[in-house]
Every structure is written in C-alpha cells, then in structure tokens.
N, C-alpha and C. Protein backbone atom coordinates (compact mmCIF):
# COMPACT_ATOMS: atom_id res chain seq x y z
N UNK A 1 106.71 117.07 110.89
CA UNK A 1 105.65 116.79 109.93
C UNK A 1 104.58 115.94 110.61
N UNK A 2 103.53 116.38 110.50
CA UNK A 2 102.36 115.46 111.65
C UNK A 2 101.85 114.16 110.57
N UNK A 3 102.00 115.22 109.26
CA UNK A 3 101.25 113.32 107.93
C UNK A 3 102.11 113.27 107.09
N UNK A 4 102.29 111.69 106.53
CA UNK A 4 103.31 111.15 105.87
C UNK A 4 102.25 110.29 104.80
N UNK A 5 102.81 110.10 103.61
CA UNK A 5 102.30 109.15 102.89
C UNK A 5 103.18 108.50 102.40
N UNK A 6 102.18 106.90 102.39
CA UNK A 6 103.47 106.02 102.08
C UNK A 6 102.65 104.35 101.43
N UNK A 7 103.27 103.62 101.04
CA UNK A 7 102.59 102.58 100.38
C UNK A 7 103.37 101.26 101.24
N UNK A 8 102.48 99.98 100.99
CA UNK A 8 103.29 98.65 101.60
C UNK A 8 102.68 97.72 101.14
N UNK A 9 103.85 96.78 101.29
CA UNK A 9 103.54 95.20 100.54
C UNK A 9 103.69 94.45 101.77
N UNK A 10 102.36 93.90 102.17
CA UNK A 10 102.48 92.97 103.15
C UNK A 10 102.56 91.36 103.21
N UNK A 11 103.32 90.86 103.48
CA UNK A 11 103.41 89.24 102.82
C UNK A 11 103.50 88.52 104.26
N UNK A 12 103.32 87.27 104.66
CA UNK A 12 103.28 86.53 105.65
C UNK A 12 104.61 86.06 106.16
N UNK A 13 105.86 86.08 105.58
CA UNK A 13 106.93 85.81 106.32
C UNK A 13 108.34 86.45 105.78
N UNK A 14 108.96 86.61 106.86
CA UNK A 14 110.25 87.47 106.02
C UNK A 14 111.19 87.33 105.21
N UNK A 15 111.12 85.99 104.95
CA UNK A 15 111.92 85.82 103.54
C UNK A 15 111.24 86.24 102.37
N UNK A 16 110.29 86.30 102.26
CA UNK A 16 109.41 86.85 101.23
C UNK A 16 109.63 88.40 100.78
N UNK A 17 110.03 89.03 101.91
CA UNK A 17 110.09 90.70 101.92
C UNK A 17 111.57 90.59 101.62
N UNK A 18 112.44 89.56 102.10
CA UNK A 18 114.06 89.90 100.73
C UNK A 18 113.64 89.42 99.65
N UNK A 19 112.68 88.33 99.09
CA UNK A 19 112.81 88.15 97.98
C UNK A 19 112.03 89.60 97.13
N UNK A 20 111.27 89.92 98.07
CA UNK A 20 111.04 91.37 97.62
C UNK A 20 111.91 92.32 97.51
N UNK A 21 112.83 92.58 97.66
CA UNK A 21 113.64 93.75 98.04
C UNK A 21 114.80 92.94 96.71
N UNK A 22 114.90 92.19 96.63
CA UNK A 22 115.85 91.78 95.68
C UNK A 22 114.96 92.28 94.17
N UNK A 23 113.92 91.65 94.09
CA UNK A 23 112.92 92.31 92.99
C UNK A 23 113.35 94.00 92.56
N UNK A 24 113.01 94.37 93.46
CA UNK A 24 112.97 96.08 93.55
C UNK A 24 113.98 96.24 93.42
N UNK A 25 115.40 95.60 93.40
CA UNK A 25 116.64 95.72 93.03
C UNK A 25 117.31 95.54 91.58
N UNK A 26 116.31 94.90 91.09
CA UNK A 26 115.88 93.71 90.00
C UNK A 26 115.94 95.19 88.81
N UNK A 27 115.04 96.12 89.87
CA UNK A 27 114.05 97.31 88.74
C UNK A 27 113.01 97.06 88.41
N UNK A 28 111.84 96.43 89.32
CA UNK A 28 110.65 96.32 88.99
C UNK A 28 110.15 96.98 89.88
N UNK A 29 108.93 97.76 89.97
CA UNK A 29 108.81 98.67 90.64
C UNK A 29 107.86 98.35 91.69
N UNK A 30 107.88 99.28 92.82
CA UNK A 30 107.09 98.48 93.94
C UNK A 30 105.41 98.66 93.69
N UNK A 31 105.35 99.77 92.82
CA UNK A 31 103.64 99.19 92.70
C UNK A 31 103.37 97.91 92.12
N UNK A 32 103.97 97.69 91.08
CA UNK A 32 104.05 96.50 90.53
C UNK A 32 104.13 95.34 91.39
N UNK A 33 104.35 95.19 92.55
CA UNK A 33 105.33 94.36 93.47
C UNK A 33 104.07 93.69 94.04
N UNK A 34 103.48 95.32 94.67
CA UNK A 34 102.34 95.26 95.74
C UNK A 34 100.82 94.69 94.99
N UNK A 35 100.59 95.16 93.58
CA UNK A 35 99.86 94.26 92.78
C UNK A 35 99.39 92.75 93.27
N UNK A 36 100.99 92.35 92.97
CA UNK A 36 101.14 91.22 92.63
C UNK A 36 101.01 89.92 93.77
N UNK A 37 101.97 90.52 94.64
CA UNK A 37 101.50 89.73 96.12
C UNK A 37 101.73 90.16 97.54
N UNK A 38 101.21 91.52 97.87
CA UNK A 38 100.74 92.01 98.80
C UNK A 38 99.24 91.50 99.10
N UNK A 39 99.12 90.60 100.41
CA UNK A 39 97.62 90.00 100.86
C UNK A 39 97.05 91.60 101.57
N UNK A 40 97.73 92.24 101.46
CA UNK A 40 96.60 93.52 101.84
C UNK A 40 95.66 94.52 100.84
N UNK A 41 94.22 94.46 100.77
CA UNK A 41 93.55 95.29 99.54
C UNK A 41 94.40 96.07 99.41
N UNK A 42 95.10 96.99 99.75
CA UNK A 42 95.50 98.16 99.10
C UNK A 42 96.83 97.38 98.41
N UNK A 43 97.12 96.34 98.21
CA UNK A 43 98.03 96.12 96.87
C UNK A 43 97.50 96.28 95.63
N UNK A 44 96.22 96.17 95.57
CA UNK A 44 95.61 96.46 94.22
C UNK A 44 95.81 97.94 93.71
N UNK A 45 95.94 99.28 94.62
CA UNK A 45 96.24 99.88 94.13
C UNK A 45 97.68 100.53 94.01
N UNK A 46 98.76 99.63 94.11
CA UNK A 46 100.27 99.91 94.20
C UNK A 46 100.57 99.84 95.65
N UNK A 47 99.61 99.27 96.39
CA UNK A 47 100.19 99.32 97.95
C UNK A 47 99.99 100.65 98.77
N UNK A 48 99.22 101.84 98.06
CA UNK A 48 98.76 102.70 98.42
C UNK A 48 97.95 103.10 100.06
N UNK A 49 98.86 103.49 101.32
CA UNK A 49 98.05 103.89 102.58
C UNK A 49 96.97 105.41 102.64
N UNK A 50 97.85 106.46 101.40
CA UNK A 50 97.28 107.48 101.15
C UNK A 50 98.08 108.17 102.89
N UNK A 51 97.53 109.13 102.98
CA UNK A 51 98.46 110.39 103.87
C UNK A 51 97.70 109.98 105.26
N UNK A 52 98.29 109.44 106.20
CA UNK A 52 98.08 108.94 107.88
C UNK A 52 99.02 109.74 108.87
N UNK A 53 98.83 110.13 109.85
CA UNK A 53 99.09 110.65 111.10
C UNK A 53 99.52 109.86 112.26
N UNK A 54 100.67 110.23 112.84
CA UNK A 54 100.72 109.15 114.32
C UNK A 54 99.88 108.92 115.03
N UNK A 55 99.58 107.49 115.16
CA UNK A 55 98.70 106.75 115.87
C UNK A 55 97.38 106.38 115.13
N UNK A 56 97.49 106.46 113.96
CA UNK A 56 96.86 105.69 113.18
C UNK A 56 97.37 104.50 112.83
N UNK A 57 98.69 103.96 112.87
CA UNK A 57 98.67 102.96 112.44
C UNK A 57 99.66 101.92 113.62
N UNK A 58 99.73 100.48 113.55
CA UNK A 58 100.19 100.07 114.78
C UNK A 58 101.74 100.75 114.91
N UNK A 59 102.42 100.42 115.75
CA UNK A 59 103.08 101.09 116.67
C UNK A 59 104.78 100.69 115.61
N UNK A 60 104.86 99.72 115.42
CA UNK A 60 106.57 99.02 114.76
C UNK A 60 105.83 99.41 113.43
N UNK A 61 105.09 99.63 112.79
CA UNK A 61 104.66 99.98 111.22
C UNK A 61 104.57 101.86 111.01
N UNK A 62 104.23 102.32 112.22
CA UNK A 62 104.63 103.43 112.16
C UNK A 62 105.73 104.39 112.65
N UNK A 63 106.69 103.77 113.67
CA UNK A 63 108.20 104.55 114.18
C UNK A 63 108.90 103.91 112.47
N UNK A 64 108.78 102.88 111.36
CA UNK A 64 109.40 102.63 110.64
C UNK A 64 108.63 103.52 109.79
N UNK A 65 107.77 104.12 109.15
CA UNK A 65 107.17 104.52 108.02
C UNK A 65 107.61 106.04 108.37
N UNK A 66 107.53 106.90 109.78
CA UNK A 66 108.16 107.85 110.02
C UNK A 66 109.47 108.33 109.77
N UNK A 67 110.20 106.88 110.13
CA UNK A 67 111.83 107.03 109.99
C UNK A 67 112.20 107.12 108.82
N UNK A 68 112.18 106.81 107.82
CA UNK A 68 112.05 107.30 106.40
C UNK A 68 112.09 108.41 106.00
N UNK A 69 112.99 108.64 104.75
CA UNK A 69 113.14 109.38 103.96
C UNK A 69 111.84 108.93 103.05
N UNK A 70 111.78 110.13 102.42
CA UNK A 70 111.00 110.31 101.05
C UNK A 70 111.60 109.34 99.91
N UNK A 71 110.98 108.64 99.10
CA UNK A 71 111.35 107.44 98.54
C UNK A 71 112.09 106.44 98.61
N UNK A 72 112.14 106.39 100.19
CA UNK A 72 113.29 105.27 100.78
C UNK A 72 112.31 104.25 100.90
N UNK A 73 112.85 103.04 100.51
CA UNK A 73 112.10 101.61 100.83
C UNK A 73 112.61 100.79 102.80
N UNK A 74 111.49 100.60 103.36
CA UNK A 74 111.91 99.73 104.75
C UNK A 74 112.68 98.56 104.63
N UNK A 75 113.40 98.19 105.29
CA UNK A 75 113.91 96.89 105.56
C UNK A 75 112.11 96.03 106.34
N UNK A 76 112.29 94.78 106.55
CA UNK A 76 111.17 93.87 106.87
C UNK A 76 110.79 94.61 108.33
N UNK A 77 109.20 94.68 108.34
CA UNK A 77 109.06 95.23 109.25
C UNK A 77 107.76 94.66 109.99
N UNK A 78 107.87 94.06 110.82
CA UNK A 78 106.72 92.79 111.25
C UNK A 78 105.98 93.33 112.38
N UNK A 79 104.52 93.11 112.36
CA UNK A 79 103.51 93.36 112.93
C UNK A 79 102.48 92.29 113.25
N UNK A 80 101.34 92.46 113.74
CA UNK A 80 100.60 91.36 114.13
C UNK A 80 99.75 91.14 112.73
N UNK A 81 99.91 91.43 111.79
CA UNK A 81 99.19 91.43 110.64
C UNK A 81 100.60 90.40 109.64
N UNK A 82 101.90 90.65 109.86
CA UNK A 82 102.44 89.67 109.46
C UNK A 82 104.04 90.64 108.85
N UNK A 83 104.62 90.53 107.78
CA UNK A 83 106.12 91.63 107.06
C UNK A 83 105.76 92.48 106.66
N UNK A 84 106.31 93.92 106.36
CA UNK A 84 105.80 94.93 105.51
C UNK A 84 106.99 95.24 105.12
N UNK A 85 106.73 95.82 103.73
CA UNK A 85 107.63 96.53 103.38
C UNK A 85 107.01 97.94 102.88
N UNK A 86 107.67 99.13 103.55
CA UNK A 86 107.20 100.33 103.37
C UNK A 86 108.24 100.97 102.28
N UNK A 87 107.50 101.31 101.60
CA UNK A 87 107.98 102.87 101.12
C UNK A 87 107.60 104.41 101.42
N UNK A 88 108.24 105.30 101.64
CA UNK A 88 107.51 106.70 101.95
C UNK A 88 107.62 107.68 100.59
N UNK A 89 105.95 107.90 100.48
CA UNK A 89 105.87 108.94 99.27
C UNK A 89 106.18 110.26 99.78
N UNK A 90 105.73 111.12 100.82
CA UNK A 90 106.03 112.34 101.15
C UNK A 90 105.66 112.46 102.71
C-alpha cells in the first residue's frame, strides 16, 4: 500500500500518552482525546493527518503509522516534535 491514513495526539512527554491510552481504554474516543490535548492543530479536527505516503512524514512516526493495522492505536512514539500516539484509519 503506498498511502495510509491515520490520526495523532501529540503531547510533550510519555507519561501523558499512557495516561492517554488508559483514557481510550476508559471508552472515550480518540477524536475526543486529540480535541482535547493534542498541541498539534490537527487535534482540532480529531487528530486528523488525512492520507500521506512514505517519506512524508519523519522517519520513527512513520515505520510506526505503517506498522499498523487498520484501527489499531500506537504504543508512545517519540520524535523531535515530542510523543505521539497514532491511530491508523486505512
């Protein structure tokens, strides 16, 4: 598959992304999540990347957003921008 779409909640340190993942465990849903306190604009719209291609995005944010299943959520996934947590839409 050359494009994947997928959404993320980016927060500044990794305890933040379990207290996230406990949430989403909770049953609150990750748009809701990414709303709320994802420091990246696209939390406003559910954490939304929309459909990207390899090598669009840095290098540990995309071998993890690839590795994914279709509605699987990432474990913490840190970049020079700070934790992510991915989900993959398709």
């Amino acid at each position: 598959m050359s494009t994947i779409n997928a959404q993320h909640i980016l927060v500044d340190q990794e305890f933040e992304v379990k207290d996230l993942q406990k949430k989403l465990d909770d049953g609150v849903s990750f748009e809701e999540l990414a709303k709320d306190f994802s420091k990246c604009p696209s939390g406003q719209n559910g954490g939304s990347l929309g459909e990207f291609g390899k090598g669009q995005m840095v290098a540990p944010f995309e071998t993890a957003a690839f590795a994914l299943e279709v509605g699987q959520v990432s474990d913490a996934v840190k970049t020079q921008f700070g934790y992510h947590l991915i989900k993959r839409i398709k």
